[in-house]
Protein backbone atom coordinates (compact mmCIF):
# COMPACT_ATOMS: atom_id res chain seq x y z
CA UNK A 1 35.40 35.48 -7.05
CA UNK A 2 33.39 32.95 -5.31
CA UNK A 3 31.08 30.79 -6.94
CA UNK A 4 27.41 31.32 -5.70
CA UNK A 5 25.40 28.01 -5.00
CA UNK A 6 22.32 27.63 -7.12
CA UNK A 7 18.78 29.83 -6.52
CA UNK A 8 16.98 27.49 -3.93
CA UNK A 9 20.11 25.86 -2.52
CA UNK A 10 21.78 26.93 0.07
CA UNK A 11 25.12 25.79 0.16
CA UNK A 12 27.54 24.69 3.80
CA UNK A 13 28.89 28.98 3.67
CA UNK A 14 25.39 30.29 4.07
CA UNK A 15 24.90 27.87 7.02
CA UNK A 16 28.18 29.08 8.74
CA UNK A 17 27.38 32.71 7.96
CA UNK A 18 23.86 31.69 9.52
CA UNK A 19 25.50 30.22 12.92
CA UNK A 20 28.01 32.91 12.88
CA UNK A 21 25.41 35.75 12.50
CA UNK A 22 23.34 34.08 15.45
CA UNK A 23 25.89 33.79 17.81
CA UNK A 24 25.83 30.21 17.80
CA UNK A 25 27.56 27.05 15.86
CA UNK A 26 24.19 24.98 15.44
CA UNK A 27 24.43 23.31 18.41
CA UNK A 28 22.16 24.45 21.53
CA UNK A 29 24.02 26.14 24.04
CA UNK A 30 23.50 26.52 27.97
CA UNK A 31 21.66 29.15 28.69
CA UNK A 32 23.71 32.08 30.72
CA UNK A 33 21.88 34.29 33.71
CA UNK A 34 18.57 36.03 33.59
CA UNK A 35 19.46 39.13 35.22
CA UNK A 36 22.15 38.29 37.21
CA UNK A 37 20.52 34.80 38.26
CA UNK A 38 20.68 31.48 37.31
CA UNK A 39 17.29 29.79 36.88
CA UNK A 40 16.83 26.07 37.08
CA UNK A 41 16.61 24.64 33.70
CA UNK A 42 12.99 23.34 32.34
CA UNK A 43 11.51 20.35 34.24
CA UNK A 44 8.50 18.10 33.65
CA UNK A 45 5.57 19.88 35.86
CA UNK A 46 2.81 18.03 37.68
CA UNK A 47 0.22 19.69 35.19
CA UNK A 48 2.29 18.75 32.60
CA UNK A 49 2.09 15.48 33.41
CA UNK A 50 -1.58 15.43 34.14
CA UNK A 51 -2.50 17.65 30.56
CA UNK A 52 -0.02 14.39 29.24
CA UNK A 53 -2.31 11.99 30.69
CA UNK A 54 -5.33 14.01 29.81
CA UNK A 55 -5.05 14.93 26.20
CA UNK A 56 -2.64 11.42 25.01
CA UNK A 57 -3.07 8.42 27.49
CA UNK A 58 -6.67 8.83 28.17
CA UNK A 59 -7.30 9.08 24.21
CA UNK A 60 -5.13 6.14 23.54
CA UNK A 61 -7.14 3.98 26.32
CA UNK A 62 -10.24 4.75 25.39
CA UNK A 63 -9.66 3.93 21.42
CA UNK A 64 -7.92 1.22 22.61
CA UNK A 65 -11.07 -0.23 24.78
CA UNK A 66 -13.32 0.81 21.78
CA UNK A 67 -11.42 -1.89 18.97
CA UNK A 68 -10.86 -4.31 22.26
CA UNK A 69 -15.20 -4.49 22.93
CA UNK A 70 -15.69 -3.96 18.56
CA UNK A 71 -13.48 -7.37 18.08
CA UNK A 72 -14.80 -9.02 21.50
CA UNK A 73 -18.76 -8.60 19.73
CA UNK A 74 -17.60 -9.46 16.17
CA UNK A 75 -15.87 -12.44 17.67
CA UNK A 76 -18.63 -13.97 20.12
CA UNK A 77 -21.87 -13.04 17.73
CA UNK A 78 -20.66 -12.65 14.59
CA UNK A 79 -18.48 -15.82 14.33
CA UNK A 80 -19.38 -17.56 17.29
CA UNK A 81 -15.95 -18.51 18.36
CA UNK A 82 -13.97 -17.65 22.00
CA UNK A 83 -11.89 -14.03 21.80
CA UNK A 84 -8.89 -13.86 24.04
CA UNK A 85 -6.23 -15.17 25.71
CA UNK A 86 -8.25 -17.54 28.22
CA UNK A 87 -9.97 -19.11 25.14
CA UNK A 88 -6.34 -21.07 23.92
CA UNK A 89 -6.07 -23.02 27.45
């Protein structure tokens, strides 16, 4: 008799059982024909690249222009001194 892993542990047999039981070994495998044809394998679209640009670069920009014109104010009014890279010539 085999001795069962503990109740909330799942020991390296369950995993194989797992992979065996899903046709796979864990690792991903190339996908075969959709019937009877090969399709391309999954590309980066133009609108993904342009919902990319929308919803994480534009975002990041504009925060990053927000804390750019915060510390450019605080700098100049608040402590009267030069902000940026110009300033150290």
């Amino acid at each position: 008799m085999t001795e069962q892993p503990p109740p909330g542990r799942k020991g390296k047999r369950h995993k194989r059982q797992a992979d065996e039981a899903s046709g796979g070994t864990g690792r991903r495998s190339r996908p075969g024909p959709v019937q009877g044809r090969h399709l391309p394998p999954p590309r980066l679209t133009v609108w993904a690249f342009a919902y990319g640009v929308l919803y994480v670069a534009l975002p990041f920009l504009a925060a990053m222009a927000a804390i750019d014109t915060a510390l450019y104010l605080l700098f100049r009014f608040v402590f009267g001194t030069c902000y940026g890279v110009l300033c150290l010539v």
